[in-house]
C-alpha atoms as a PDB file:
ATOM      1  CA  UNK A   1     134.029 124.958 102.523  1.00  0.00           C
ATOM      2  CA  UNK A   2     131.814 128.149 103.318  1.00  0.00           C
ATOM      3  CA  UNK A   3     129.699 127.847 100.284  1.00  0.00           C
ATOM      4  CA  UNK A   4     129.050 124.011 101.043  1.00  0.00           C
ATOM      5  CA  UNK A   5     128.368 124.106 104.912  1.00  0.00           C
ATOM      6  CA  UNK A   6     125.819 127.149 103.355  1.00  0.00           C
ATOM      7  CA  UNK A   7     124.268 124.881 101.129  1.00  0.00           C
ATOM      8  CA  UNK A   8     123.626 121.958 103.112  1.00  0.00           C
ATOM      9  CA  UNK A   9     123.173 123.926 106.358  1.00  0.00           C
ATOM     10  CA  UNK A  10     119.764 122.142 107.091  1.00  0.00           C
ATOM     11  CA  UNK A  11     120.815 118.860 106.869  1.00  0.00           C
ATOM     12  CA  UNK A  12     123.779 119.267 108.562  1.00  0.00           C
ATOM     13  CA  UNK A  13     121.745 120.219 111.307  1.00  0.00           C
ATOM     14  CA  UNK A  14     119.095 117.950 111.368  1.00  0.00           C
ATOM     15  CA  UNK A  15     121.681 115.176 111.623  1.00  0.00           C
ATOM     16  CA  UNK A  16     122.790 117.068 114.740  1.00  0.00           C
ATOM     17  CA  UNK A  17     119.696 117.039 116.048  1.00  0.00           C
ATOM     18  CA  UNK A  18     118.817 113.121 115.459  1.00  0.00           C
ATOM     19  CA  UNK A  19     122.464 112.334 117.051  1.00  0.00           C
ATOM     20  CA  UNK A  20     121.148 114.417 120.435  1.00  0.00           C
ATOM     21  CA  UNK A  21     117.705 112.561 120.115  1.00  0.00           C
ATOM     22  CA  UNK A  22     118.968 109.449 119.885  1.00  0.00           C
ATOM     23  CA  UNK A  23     121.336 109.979 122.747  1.00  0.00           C
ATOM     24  CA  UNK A  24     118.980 111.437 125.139  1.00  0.00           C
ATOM     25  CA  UNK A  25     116.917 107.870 124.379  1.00  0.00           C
ATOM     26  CA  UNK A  26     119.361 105.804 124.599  1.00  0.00           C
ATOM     27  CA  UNK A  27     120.185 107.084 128.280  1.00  0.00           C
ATOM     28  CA  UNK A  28     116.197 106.480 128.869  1.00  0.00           C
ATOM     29  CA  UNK A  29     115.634 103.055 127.551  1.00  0.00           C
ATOM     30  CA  UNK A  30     118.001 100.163 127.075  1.00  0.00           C
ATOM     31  CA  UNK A  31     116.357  98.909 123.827  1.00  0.00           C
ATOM     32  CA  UNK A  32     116.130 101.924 121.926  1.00  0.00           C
ATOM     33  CA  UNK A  33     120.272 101.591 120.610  1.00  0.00           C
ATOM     34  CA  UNK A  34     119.649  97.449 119.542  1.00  0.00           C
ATOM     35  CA  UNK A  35     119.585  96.604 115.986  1.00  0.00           C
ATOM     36  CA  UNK A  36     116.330  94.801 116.185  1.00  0.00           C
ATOM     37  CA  UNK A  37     114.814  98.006 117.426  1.00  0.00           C
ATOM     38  CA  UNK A  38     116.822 100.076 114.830  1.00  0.00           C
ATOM     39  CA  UNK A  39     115.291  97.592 112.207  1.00  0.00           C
ATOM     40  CA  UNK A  40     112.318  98.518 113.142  1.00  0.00           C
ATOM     41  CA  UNK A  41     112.142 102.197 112.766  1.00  0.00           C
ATOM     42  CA  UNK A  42     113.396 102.017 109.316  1.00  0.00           C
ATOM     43  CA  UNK A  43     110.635  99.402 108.405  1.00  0.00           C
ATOM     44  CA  UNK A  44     107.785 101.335 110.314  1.00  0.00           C
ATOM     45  CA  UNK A  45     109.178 104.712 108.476  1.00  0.00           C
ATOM     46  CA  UNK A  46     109.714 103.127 104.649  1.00  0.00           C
ATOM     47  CA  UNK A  47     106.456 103.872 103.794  1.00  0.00           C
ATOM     48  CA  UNK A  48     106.749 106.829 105.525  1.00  0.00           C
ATOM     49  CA  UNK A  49     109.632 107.747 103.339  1.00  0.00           C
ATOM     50  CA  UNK A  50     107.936 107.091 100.122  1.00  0.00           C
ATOM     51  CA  UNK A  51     105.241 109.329 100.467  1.00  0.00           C
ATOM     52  CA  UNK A  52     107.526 111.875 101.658  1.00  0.00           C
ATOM     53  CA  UNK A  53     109.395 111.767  98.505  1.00  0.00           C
ATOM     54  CA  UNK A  54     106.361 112.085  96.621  1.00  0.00           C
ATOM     55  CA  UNK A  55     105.526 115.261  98.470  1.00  0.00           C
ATOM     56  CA  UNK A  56     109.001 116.655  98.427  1.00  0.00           C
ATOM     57  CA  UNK A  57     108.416 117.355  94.373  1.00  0.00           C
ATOM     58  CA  UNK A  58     104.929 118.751  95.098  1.00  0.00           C
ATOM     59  CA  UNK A  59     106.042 121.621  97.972  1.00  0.00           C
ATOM     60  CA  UNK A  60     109.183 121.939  95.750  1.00  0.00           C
ATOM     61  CA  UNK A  61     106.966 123.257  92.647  1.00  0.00           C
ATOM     62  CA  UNK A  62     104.974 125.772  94.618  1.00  0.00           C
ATOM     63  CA  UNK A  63     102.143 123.884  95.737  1.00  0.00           C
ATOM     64  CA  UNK A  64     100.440 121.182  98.662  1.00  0.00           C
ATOM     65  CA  UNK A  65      98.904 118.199  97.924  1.00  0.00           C
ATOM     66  CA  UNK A  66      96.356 117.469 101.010  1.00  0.00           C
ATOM     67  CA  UNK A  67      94.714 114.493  99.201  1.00  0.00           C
ATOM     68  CA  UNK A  68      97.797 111.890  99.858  1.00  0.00           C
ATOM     69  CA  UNK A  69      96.354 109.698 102.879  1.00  0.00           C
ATOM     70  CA  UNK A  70      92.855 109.825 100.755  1.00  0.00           C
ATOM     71  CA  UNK A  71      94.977 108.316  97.793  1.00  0.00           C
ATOM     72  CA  UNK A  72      96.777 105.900  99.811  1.00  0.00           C
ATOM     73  CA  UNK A  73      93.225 104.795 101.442  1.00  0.00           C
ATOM     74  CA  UNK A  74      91.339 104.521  97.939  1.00  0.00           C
ATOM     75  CA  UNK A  75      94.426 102.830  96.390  1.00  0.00           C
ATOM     76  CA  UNK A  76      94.147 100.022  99.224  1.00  0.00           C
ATOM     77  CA  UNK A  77      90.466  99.799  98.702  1.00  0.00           C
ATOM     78  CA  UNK A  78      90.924  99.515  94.768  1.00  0.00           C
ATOM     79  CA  UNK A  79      93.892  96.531  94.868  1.00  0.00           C
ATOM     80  CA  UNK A  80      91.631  94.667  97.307  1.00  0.00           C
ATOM     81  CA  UNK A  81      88.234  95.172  95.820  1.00  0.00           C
ATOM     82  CA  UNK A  82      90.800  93.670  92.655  1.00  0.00           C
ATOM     83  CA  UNK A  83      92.453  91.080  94.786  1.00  0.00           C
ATOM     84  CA  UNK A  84      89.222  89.672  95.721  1.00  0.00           C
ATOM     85  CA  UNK A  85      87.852  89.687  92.114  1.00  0.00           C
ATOM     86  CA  UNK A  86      90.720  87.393  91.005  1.00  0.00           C
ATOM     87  CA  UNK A  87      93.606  89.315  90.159  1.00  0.00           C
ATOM     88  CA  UNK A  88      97.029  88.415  90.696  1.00  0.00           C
ATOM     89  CA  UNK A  89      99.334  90.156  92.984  1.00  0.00           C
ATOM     90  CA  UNK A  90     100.995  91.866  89.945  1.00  0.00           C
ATOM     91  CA  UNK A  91      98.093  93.098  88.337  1.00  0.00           C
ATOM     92  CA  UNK A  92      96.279  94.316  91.604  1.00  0.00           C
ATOM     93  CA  UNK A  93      99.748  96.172  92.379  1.00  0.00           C
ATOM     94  CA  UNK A  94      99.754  97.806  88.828  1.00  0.00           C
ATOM     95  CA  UNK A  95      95.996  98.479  89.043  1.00  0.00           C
ATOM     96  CA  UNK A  96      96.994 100.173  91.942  1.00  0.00           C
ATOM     97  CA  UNK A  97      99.938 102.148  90.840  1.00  0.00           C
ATOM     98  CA  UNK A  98      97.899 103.689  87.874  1.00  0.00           C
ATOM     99  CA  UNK A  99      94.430 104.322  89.995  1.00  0.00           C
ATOM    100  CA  UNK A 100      97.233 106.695  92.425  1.00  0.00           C
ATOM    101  CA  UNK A 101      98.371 108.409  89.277  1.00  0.00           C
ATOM    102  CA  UNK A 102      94.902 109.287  87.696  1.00  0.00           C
ATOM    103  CA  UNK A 103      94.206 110.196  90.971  1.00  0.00           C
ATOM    104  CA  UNK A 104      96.668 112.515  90.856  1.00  0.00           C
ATOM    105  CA  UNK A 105      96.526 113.633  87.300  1.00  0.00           C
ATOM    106  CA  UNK A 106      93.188 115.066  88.421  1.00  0.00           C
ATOM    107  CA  UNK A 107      94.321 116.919  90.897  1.00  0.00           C
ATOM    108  CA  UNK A 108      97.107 118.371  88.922  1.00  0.00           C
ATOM    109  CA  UNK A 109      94.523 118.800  86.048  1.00  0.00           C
ATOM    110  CA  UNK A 110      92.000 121.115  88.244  1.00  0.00           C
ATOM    111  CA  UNK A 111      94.777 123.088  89.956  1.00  0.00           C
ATOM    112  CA  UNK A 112      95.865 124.119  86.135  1.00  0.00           C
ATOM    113  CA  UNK A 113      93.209 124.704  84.484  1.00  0.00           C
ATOM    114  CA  UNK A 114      90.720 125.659  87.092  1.00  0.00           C
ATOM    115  CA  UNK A 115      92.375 128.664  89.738  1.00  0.00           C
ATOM    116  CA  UNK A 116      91.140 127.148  92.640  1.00  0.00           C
ATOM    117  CA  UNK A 117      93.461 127.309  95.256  1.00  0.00           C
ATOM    118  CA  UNK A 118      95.279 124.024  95.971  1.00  0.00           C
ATOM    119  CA  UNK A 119      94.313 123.987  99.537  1.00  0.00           C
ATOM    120  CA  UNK A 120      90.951 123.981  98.636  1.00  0.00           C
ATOM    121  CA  UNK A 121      90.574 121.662  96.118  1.00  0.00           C
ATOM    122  CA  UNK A 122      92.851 119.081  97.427  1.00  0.00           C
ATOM    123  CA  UNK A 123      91.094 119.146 101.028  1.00  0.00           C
ATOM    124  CA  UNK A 124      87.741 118.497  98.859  1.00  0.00           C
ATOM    125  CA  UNK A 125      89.805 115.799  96.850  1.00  0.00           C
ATOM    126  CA  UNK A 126      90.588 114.201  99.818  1.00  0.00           C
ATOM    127  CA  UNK A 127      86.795 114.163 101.656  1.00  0.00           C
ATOM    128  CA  UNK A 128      85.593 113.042  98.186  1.00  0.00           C
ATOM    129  CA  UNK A 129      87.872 110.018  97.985  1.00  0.00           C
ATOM    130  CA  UNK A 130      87.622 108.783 101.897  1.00  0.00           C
ATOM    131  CA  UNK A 131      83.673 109.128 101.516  1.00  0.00           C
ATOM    132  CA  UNK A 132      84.083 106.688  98.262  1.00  0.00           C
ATOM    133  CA  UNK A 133      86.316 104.353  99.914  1.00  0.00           C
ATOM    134  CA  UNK A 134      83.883 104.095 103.129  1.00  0.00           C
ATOM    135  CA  UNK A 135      81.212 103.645 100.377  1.00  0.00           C
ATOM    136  CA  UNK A 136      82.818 101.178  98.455  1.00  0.00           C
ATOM    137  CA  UNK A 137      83.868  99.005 101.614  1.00  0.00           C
ATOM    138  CA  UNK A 138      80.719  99.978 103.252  1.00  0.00           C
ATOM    139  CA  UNK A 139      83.388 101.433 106.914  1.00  0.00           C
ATOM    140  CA  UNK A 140      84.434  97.566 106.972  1.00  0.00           C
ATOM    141  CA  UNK A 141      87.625  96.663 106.259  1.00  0.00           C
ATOM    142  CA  UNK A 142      88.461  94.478 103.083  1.00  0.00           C
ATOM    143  CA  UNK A 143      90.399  91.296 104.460  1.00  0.00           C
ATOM    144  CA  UNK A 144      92.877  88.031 103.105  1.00  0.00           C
ATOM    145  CA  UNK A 145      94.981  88.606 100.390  1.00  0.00           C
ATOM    146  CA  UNK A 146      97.023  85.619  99.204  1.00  0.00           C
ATOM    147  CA  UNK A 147     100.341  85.123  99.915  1.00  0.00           C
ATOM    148  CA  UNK A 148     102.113  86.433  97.337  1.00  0.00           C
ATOM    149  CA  UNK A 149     100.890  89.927  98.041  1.00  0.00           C
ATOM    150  CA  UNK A 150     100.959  89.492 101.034  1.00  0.00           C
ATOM    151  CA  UNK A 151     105.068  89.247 100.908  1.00  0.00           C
ATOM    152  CA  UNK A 152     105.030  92.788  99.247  1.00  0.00           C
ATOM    153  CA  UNK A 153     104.477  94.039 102.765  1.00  0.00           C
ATOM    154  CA  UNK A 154     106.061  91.490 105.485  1.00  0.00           C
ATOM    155  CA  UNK A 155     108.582  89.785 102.631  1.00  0.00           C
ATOM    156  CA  UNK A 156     112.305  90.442 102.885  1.00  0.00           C
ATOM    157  CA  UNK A 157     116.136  90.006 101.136  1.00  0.00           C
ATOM    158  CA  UNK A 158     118.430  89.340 104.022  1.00  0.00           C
ATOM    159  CA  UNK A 159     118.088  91.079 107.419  1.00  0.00           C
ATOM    160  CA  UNK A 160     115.659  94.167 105.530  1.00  0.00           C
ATOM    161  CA  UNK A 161     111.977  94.119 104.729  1.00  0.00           C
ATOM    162  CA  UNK A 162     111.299  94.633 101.024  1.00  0.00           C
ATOM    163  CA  UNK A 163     109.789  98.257 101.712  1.00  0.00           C
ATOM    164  CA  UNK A 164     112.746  99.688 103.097  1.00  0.00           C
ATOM    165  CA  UNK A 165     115.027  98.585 100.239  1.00  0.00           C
ATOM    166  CA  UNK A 166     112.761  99.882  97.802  1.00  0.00           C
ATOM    167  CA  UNK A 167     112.560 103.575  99.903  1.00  0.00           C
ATOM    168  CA  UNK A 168     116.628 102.787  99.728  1.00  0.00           C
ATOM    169  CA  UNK A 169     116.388 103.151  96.057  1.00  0.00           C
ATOM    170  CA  UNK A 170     113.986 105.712  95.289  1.00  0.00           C
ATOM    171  CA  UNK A 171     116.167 107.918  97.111  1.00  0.00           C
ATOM    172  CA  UNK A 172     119.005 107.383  94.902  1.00  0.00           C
ATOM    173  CA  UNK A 173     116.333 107.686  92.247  1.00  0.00           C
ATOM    174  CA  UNK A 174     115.111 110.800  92.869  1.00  0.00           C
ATOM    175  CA  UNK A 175     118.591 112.490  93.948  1.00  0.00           C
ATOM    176  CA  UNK A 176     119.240 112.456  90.087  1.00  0.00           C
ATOM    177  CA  UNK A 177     115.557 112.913  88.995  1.00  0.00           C
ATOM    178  CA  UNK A 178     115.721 116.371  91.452  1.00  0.00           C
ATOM    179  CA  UNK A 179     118.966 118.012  90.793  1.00  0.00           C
ATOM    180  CA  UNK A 180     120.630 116.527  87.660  1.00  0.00           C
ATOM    181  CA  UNK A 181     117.691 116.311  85.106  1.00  0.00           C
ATOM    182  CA  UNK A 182     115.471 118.495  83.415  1.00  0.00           C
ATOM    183  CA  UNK A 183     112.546 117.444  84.968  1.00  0.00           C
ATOM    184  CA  UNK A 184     113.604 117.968  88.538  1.00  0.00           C
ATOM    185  CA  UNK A 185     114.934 121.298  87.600  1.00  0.00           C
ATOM    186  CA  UNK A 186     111.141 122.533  86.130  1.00  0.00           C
ATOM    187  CA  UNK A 187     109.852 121.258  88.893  1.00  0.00           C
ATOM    188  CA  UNK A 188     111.709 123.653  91.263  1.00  0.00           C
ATOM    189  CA  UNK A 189     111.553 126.399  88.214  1.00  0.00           C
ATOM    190  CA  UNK A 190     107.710 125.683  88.853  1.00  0.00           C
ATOM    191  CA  UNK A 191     107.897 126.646  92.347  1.00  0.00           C
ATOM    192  CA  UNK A 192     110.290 129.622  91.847  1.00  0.00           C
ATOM    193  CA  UNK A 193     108.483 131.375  89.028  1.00  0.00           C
ATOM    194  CA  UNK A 194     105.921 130.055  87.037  1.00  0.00           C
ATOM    195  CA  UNK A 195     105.757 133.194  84.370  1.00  0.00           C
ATOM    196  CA  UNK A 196     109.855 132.799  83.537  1.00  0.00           C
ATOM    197  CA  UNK A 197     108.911 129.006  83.331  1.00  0.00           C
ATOM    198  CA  UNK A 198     106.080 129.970  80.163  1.00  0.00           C
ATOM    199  CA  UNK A 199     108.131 132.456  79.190  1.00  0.00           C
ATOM    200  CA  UNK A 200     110.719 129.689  78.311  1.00  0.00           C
ATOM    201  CA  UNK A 201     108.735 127.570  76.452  1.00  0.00           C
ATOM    202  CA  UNK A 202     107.669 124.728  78.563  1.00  0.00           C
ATOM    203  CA  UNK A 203     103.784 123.572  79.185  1.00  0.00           C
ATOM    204  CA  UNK A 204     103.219 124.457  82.280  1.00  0.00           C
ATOM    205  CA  UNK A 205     100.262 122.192  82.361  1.00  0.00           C
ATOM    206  CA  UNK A 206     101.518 119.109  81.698  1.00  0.00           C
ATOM    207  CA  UNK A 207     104.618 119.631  84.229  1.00  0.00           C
ATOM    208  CA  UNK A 208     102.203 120.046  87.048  1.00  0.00           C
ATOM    209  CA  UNK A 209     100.172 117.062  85.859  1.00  0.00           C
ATOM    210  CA  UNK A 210     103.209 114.944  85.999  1.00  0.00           C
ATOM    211  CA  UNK A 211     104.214 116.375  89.432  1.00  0.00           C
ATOM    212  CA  UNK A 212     101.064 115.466  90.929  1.00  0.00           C
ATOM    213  CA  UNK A 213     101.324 112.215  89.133  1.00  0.00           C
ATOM    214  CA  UNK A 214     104.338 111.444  90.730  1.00  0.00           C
ATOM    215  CA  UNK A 215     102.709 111.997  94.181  1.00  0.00           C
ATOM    216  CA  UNK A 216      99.985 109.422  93.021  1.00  0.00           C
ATOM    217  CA  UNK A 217     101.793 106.941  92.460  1.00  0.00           C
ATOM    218  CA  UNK A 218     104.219 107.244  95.734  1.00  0.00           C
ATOM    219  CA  UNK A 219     100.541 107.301  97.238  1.00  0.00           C
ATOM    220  CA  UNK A 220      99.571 103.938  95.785  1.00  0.00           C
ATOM    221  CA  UNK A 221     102.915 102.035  96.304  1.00  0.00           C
ATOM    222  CA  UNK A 222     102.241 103.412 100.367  1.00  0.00           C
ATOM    223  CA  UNK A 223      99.190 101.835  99.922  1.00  0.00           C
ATOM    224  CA  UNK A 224     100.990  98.430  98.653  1.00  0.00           C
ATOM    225  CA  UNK A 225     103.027  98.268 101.875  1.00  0.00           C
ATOM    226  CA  UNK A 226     100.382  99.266 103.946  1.00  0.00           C
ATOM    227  CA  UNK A 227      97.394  96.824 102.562  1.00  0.00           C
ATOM    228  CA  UNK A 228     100.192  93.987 102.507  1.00  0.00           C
ATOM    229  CA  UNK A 229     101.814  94.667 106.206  1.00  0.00           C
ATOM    230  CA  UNK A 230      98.251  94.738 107.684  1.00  0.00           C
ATOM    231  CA  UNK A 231      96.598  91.784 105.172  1.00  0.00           C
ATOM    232  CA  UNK A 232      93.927  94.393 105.329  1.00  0.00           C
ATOM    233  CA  UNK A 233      92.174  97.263 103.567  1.00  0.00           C
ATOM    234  CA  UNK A 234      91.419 100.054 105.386  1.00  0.00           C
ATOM    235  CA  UNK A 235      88.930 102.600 104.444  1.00  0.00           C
ATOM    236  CA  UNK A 236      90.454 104.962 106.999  1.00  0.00           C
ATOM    237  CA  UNK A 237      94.161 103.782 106.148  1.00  0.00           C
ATOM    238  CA  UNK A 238      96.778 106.700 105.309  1.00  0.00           C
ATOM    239  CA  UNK A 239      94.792 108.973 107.990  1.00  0.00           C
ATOM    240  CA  UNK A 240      96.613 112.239 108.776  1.00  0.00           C
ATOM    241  CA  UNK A 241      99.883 110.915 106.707  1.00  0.00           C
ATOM    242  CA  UNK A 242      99.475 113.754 103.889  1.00  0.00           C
ATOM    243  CA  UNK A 243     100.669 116.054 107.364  1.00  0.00           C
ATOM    244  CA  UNK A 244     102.974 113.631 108.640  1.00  0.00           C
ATOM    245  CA  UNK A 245     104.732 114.052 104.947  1.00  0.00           C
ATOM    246  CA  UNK A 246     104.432 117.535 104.945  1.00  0.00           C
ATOM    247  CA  UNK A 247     106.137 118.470 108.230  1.00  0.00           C
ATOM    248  CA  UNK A 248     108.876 116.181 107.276  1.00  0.00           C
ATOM    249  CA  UNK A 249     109.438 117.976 103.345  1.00  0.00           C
ATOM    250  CA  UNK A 250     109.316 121.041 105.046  1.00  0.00           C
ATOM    251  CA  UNK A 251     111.933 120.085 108.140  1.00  0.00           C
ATOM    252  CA  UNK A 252     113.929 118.628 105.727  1.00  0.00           C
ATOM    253  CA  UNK A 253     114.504 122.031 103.758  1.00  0.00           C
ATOM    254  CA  UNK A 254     112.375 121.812 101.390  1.00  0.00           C
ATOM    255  CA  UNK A 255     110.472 126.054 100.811  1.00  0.00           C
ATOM    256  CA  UNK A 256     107.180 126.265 101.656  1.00  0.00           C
ATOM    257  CA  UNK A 257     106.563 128.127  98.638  1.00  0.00           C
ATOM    258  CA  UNK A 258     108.301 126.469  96.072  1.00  0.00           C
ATOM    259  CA  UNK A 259     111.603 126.857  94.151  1.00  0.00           C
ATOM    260  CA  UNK A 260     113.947 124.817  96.183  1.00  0.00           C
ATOM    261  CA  UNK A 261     113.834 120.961  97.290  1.00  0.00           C
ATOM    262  CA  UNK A 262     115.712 119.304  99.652  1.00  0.00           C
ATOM    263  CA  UNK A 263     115.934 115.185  99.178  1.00  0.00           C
ATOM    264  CA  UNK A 264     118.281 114.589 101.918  1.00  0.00           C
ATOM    265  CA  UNK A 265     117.031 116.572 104.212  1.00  0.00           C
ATOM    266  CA  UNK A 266     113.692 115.032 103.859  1.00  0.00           C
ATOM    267  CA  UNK A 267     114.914 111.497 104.636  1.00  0.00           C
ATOM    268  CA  UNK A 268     116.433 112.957 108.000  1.00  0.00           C
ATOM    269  CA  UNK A 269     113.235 114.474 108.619  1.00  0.00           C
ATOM    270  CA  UNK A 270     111.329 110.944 108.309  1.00  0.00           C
ATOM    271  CA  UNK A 271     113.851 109.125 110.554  1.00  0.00           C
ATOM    272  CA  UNK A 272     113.799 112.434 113.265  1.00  0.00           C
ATOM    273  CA  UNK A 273     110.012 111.934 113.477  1.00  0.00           C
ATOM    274  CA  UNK A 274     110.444 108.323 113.642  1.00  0.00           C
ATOM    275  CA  UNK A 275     112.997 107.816 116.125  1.00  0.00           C
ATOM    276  CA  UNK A 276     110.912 110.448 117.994  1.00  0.00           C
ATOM    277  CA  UNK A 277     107.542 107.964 117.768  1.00  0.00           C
ATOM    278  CA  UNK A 278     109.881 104.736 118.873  1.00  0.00           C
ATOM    279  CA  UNK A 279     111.430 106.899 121.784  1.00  0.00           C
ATOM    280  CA  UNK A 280     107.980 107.984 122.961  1.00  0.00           C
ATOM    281  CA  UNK A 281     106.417 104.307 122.664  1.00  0.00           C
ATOM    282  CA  UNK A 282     109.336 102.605 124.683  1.00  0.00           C
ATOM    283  CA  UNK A 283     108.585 104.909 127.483  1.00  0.00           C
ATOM    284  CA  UNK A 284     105.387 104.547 127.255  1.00  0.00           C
ATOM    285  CA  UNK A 285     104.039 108.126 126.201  1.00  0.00           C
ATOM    286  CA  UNK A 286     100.478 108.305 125.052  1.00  0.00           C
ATOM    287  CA  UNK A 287      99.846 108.841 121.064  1.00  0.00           C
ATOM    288  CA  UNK A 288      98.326 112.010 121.908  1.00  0.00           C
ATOM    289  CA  UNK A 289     101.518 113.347 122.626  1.00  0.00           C
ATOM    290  CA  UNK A 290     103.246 111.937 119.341  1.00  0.00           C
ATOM    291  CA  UNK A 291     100.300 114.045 117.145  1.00  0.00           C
ATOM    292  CA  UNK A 292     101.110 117.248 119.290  1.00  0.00           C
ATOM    293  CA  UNK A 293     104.356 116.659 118.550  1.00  0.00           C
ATOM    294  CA  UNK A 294     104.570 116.403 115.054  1.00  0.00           C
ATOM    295  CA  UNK A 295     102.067 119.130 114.709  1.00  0.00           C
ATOM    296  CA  UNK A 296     104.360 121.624 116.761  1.00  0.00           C
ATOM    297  CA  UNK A 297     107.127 120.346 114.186  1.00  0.00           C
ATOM    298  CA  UNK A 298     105.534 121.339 111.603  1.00  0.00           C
ATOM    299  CA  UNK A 299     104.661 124.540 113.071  1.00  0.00           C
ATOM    300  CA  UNK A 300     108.244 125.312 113.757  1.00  0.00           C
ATOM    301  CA  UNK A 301     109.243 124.137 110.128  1.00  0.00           C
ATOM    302  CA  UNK A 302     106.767 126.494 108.564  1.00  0.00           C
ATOM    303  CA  UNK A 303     108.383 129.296 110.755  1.00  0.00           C
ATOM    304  CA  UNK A 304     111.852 128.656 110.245  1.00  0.00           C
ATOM    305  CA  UNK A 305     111.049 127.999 106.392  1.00  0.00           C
ATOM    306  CA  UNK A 306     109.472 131.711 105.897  1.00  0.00           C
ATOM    307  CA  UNK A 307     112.235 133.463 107.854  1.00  0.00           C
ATOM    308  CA  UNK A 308     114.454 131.809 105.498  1.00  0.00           C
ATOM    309  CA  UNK A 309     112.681 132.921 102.743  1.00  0.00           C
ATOM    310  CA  UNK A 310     112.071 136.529 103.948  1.00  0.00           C
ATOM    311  CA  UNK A 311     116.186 136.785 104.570  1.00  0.00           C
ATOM    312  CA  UNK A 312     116.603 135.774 101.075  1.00  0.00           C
ATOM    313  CA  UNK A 313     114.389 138.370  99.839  1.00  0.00           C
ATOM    314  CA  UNK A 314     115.781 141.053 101.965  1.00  0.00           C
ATOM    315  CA  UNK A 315     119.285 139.934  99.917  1.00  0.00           C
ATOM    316  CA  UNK A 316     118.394 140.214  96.976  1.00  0.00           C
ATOM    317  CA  UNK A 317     117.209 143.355  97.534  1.00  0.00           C
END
């Protein structure tokens, strides 16, 4: 029982802490405990989710992927520059999907085989691909999708909107794909020690091309959602959501520096910062505040995260 309550320490107390949140707003607003506004942060946060997931393999193999809301914004751009050349909803989606993983790729392929430092290059990545989107749209907005893609966004099965049944399952995806299969376990080997890693025989290279990949793609179905919920593309869509995803990976457990990943704990993360958001709108607190909050969140994650690591170093020791 020790050696479990050890383990999932984190989440155990994150749930703790979303119980007290969502208590304290309950007491302040009448509508926050109603399934219709319950429905509603899970929708507004499936996207959310997704990208979150995407970013959880990243931090877990050592590294930070600052590029994500540029992705999701070109991704948009591409399916509707697509849309509006005739595709169907299927092929603009796909189109979409694999633009997000070359995206990706690239990144994964420079941090390789180039040295630069990841902050650097994916901060560059991301200026690079906002100033194309802006270019390609020209700052306006690309507008009217038909209906069919339009569904991928609003659509639903039952009381839940498509996008939070498909955050459902890559969840119970990616639990596997984490901790049960090879890949997930390089990925976290990647993060841990890169040398043992060689050492062992596996190419290095293409693991962190795949990793980054992965991200892509999470990037691109965001951008599905998004472009679908809004029947627009946005060349500023996905704004600031590479930090949103961030704070939450690195709440939810996940090391700053690599070599351990936290799935669950992420997904608490995304519905703490969430419920947080909804609390704040149905009293009526200024955005301002909901940035500074998530900002000091991730401040306190990145703290917590390298005393953690520190105290395991001083262990092993």
């Amino acid at each position: 029982m020790k050696k479990w309550f050890s383990r999932y320490s984190q989440q155990i107390f994150l749930f703790a802490v979303m119980v007290l949140i969502c208590i304290v707003l309950t007491a302040q607003s009448k509508y926050f405990l109603t399934w219709k506004n319950i429905r509603n942060i899970l929708e507004a946060n499936s996207y959310r989710l997704i990208l979150a997931i995407g970013m959880t393999f990243v931090i877990a193999s050592g590294v930070m992927d600052l590029s994500a809301g540029a992705i999701v914004s070109m991704c948009g751009v591409i399916m509707a520059v697509g849309l509006h050349a005739g595709l169907c909803a299927a092929a603009a989606v796909i189109l979409g999907i694999f633009s997000g993983a070359a995206m990706g790729a690239a990144n994964g392929i420079l941090i390789h085989y180039t040295g630069i430092n990841f902050f650097i290059l994916t901060l560059a990545a991301s200026g690079m691909l906002r100033g194309i989107s802006l270019m390609i749209t020209d700052g306006k907005p690309i507008t009217r999708f038909g209906q069919e893609f339009i569904f991928l966004g609003i659509g639903r099965i039952g009381e839940m909107q498509l996008s939070v049944i498909f955050a459902v399952l890559l969840v119970l995806l990616c639990i596997p794909l984490m901790f049960y299969m090879k890949w997930g376990n390089y990925v976290t080997a990647l993060g841990g020690s890169k040398d043992a890693l060689e050492k062992s025989g596996i190419h290095v290279g293409c693991l962190r091309i795949s990793v980054h990949m992965f991200l892509g793609a999470m990037a691109a179905v965001t951008a599905v959602i998004i472009t679908a919920r809004l029947n627009s593309a946005e060349p500023n869509a996905g704004m600031n959501m590479e930090l949103d995803a961030i704070t939450a990976v690195i709440m939810g457990g996940t090391a700053i520096s690599g070599g351990r990943a936290s799935i669950g704990g992420t997904v608490l993360a995304v519905l703490i910062l969430g419920v947080v958001r909804n609390g704040l709108t149905l009293m009526s607190v200024s955005s301002d505040y909901q940035q500074w909050i998530t900002g000091f969140l991730l401040l306190v994650s990145v703290l917590i995260s390298e005393i953690r690591v520190h105290k395991t170093r001083v262990l092993m020791k």
